[in-house]
N, C-alpha and C. Protein backbone atom coordinates (compact mmCIF):
# COMPACT_ATOMS: atom_id res chain seq x y z
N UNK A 1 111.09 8.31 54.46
CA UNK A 1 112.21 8.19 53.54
C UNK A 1 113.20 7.14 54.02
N UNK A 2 113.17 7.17 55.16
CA UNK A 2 114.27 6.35 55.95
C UNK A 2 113.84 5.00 55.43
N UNK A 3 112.64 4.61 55.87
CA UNK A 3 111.90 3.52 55.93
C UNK A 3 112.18 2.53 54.06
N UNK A 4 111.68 3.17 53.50
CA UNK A 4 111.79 3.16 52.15
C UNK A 4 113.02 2.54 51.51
N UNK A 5 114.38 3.57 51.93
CA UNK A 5 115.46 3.43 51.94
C UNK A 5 116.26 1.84 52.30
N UNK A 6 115.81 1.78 53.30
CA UNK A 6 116.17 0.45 54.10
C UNK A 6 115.81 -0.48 53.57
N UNK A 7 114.07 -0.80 53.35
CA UNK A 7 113.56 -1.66 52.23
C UNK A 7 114.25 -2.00 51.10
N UNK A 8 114.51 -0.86 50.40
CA UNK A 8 115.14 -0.78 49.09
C UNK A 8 116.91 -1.55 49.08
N UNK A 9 117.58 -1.20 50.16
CA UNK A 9 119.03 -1.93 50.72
C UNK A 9 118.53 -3.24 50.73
N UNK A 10 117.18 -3.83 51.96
CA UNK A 10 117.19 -4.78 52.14
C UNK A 10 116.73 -6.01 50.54
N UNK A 11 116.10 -5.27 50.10
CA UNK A 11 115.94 -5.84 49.00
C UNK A 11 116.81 -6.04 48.08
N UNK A 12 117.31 -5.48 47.78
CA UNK A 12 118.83 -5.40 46.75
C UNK A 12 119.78 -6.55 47.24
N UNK A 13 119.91 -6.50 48.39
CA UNK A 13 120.55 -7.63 49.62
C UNK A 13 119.98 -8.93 48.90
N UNK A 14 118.93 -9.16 49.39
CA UNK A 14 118.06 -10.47 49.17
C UNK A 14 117.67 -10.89 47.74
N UNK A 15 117.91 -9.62 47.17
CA UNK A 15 118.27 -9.78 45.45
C UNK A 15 119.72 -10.52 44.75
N UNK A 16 120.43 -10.16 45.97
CA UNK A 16 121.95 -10.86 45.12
C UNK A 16 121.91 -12.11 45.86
N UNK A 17 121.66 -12.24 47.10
CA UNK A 17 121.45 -13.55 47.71
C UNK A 17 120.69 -15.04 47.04
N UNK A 18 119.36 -14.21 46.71
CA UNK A 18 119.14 -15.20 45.84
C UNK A 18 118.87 -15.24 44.62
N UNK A 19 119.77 -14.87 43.65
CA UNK A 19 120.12 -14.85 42.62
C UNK A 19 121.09 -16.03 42.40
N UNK A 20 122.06 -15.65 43.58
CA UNK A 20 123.45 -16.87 43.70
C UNK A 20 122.74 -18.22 44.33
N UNK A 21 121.27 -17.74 44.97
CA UNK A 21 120.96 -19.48 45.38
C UNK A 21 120.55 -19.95 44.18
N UNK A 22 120.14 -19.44 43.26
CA UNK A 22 119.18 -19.88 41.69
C UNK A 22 120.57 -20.45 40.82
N UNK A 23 122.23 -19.71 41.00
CA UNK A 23 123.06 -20.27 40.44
C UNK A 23 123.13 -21.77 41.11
N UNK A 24 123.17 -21.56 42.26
CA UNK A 24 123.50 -22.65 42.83
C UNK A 24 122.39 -23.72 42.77
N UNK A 25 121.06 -23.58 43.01
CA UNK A 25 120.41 -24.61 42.63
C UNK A 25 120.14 -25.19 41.01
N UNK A 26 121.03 -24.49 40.53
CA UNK A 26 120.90 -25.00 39.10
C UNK A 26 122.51 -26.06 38.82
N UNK A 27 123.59 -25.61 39.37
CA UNK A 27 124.81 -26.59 39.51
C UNK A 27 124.33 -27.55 40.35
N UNK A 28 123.40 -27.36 41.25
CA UNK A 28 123.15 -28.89 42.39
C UNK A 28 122.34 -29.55 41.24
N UNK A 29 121.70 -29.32 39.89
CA UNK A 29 120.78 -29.29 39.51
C UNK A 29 121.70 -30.80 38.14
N UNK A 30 122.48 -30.10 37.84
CA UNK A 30 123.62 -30.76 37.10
C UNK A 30 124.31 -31.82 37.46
N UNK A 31 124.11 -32.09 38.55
CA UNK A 31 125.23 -33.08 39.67
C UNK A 31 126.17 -32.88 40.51
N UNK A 32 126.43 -31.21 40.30
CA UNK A 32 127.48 -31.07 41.02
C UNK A 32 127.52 -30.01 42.26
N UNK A 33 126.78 -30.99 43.72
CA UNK A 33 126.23 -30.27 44.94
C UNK A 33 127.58 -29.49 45.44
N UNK A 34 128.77 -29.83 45.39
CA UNK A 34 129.14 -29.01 46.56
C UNK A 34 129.91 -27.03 45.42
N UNK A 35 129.50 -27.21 44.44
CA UNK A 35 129.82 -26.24 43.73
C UNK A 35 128.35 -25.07 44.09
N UNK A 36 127.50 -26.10 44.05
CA UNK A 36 126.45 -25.18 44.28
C UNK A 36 126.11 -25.07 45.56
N UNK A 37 126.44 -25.73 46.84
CA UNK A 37 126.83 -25.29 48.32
C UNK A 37 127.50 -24.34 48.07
N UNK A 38 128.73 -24.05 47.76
CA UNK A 38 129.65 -23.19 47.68
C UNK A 38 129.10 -21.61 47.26
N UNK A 39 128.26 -22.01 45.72
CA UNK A 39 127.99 -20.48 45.33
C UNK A 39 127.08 -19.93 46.50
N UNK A 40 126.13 -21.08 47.37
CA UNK A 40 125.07 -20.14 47.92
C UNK A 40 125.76 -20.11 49.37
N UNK A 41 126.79 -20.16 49.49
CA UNK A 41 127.63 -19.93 51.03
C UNK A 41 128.41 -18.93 50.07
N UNK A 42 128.86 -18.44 49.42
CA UNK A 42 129.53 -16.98 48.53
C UNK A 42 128.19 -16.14 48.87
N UNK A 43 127.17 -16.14 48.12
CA UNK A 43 126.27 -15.10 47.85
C UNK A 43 125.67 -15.28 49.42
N UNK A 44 125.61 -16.09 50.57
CA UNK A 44 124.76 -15.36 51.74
C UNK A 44 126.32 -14.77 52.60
N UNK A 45 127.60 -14.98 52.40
CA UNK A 45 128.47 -14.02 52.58
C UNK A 45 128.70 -12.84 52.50
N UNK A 46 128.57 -12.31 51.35
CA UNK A 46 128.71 -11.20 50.68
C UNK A 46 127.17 -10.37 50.55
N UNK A 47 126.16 -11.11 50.61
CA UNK A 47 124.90 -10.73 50.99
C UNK A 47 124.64 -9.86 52.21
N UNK A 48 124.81 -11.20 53.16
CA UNK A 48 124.62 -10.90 54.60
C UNK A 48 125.63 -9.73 55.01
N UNK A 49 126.81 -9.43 54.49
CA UNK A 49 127.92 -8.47 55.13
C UNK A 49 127.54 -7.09 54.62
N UNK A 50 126.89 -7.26 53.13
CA UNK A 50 126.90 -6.22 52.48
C UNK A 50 125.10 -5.12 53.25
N UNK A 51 124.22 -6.36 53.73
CA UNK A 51 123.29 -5.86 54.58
C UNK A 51 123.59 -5.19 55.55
N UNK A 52 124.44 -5.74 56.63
CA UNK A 52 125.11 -5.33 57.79
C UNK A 52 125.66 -4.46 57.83
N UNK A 53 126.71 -4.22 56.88
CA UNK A 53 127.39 -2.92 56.76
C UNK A 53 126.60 -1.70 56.33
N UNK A 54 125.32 -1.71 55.49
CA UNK A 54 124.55 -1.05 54.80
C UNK A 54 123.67 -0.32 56.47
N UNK A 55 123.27 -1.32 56.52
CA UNK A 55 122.60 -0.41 58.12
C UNK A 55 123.25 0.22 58.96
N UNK A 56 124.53 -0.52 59.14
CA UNK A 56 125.40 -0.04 60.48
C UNK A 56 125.55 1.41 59.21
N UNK A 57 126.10 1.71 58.55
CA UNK A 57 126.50 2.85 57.93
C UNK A 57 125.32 3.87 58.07
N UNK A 58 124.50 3.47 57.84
CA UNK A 58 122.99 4.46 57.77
C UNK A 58 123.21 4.77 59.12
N UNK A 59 123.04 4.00 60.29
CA UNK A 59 123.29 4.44 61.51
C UNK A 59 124.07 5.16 62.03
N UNK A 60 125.59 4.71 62.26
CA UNK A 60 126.32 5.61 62.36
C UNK A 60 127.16 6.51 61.67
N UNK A 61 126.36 6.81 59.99
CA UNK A 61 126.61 8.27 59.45
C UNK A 61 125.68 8.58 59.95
N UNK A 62 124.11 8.65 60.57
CA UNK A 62 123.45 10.23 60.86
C UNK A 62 124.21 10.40 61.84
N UNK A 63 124.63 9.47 63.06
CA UNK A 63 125.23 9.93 64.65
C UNK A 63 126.40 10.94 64.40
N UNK A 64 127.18 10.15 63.29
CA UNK A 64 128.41 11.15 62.70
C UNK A 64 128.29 12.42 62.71
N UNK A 65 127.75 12.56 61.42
CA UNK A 65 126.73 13.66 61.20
C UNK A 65 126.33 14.84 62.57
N UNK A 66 125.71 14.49 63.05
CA UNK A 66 125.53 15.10 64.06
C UNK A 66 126.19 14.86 64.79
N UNK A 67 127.42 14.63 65.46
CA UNK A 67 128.45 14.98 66.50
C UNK A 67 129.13 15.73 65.64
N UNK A 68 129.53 15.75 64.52
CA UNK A 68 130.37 16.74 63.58
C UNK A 68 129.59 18.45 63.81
N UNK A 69 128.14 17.49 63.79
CA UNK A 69 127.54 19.43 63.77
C UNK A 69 127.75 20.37 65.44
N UNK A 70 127.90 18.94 66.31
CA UNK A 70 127.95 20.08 67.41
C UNK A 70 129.37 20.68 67.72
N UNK A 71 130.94 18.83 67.71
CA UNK A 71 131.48 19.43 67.77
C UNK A 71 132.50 19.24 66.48
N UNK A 72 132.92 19.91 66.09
CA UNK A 72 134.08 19.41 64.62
C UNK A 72 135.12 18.87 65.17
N UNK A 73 135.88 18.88 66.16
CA UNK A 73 136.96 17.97 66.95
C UNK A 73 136.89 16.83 66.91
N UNK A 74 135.74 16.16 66.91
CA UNK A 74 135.43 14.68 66.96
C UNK A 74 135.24 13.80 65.71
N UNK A 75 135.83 14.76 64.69
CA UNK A 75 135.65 13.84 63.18
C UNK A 75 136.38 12.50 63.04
N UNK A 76 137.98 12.10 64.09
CA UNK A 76 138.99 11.62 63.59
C UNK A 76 138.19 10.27 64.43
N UNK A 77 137.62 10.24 65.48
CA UNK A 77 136.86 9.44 66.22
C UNK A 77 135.59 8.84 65.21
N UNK A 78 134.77 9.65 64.89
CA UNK A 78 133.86 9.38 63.77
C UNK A 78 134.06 9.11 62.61
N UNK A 79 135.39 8.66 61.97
CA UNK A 79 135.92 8.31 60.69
C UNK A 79 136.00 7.01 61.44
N UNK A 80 136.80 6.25 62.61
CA UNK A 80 137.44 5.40 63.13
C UNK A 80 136.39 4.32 63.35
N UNK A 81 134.48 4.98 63.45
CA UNK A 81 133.63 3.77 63.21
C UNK A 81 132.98 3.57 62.33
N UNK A 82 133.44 4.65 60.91
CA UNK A 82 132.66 4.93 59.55
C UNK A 82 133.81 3.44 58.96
N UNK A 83 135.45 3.61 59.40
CA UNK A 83 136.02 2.71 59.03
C UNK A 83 135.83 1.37 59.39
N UNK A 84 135.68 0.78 60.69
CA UNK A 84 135.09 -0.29 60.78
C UNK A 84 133.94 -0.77 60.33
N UNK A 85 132.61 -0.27 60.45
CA UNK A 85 131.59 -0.54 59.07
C UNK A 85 132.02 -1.07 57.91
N UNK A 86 133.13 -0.44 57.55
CA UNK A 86 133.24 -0.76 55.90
C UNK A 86 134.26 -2.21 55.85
N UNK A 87 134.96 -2.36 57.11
CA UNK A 87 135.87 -3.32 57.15
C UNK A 87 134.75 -4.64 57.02
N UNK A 88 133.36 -4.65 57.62
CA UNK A 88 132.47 -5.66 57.41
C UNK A 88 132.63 -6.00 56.53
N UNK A 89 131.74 -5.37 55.74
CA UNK A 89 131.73 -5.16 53.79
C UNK A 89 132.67 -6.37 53.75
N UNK A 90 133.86 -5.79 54.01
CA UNK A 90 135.00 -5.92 53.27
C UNK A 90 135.24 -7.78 53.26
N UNK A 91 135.15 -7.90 54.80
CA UNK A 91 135.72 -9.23 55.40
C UNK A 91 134.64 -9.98 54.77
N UNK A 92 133.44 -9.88 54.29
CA UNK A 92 132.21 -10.74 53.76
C UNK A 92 132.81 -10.85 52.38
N UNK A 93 133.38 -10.02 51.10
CA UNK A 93 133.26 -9.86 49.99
C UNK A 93 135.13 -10.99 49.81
N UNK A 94 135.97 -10.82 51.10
CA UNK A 94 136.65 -11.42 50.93
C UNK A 94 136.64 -13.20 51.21
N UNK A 95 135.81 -13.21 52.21
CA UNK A 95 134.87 -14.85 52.83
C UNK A 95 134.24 -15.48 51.34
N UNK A 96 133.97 -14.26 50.75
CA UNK A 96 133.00 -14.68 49.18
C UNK A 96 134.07 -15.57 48.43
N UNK A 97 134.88 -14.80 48.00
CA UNK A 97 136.12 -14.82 47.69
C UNK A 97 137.21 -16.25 48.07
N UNK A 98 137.22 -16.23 48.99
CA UNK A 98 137.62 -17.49 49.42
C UNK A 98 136.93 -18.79 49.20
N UNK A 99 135.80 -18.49 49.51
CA UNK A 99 134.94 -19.96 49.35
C UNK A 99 134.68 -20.02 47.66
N UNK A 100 134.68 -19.11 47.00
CA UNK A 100 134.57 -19.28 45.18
C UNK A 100 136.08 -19.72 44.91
N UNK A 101 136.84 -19.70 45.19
CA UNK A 101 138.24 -19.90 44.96
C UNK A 101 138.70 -21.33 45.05
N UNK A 102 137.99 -22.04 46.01
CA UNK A 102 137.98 -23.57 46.76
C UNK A 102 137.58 -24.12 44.75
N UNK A 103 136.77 -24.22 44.12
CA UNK A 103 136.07 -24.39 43.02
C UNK A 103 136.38 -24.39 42.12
């Protein structure tokens, strides 16, 4: 299930990635290269972060998970690297963001 799972993330990943390279090789396609540099430096941003964060989360929610089951004291610690995970996400979707904005 695990296995499957991951596939299925990684694919979805490599689905938006190059989707935005197909935008982009179609503006390089028009004349206008650095618009379509741009989209495919957006989409392996927000790609690549949204992969990263996707695993690290799978990872350390089961560890979570199970330090919660042995001890419940340790949730405020185990929120503190559920929150950094997501800050990835975050800093990729905002990198996206920035470089579409240049445009």
């Amino acid at each position: 299930m695990k296995k499957k799972l991951r596939m299925a993330l990684m694919f979805f990943a490599f689905l938006a990635m190059f989707s935005n390279l197909a935008a982009g090789a179609y503006a390089q396609a028009e004349g206008k290269p650095d618009i379509g540099y741009a989209l495919i430096g957006a989409g392996l941003a927000i790609g690549l972060a949204g992969l990263g964060a996707g695993l690290g989360m799978g990872t350390a929610g089961a560890a979570a998970i199970g330090a919660l089951a042995e001890k419940p004291e340790v949730f405020s610690k185990t929120l503190i690297y559920i929150v950094f995970i997501e800050a990835i996400a975050i800093y990729g979707l905002v990198v996206a963001f920035m470089i579409l904005i240049r445009f």
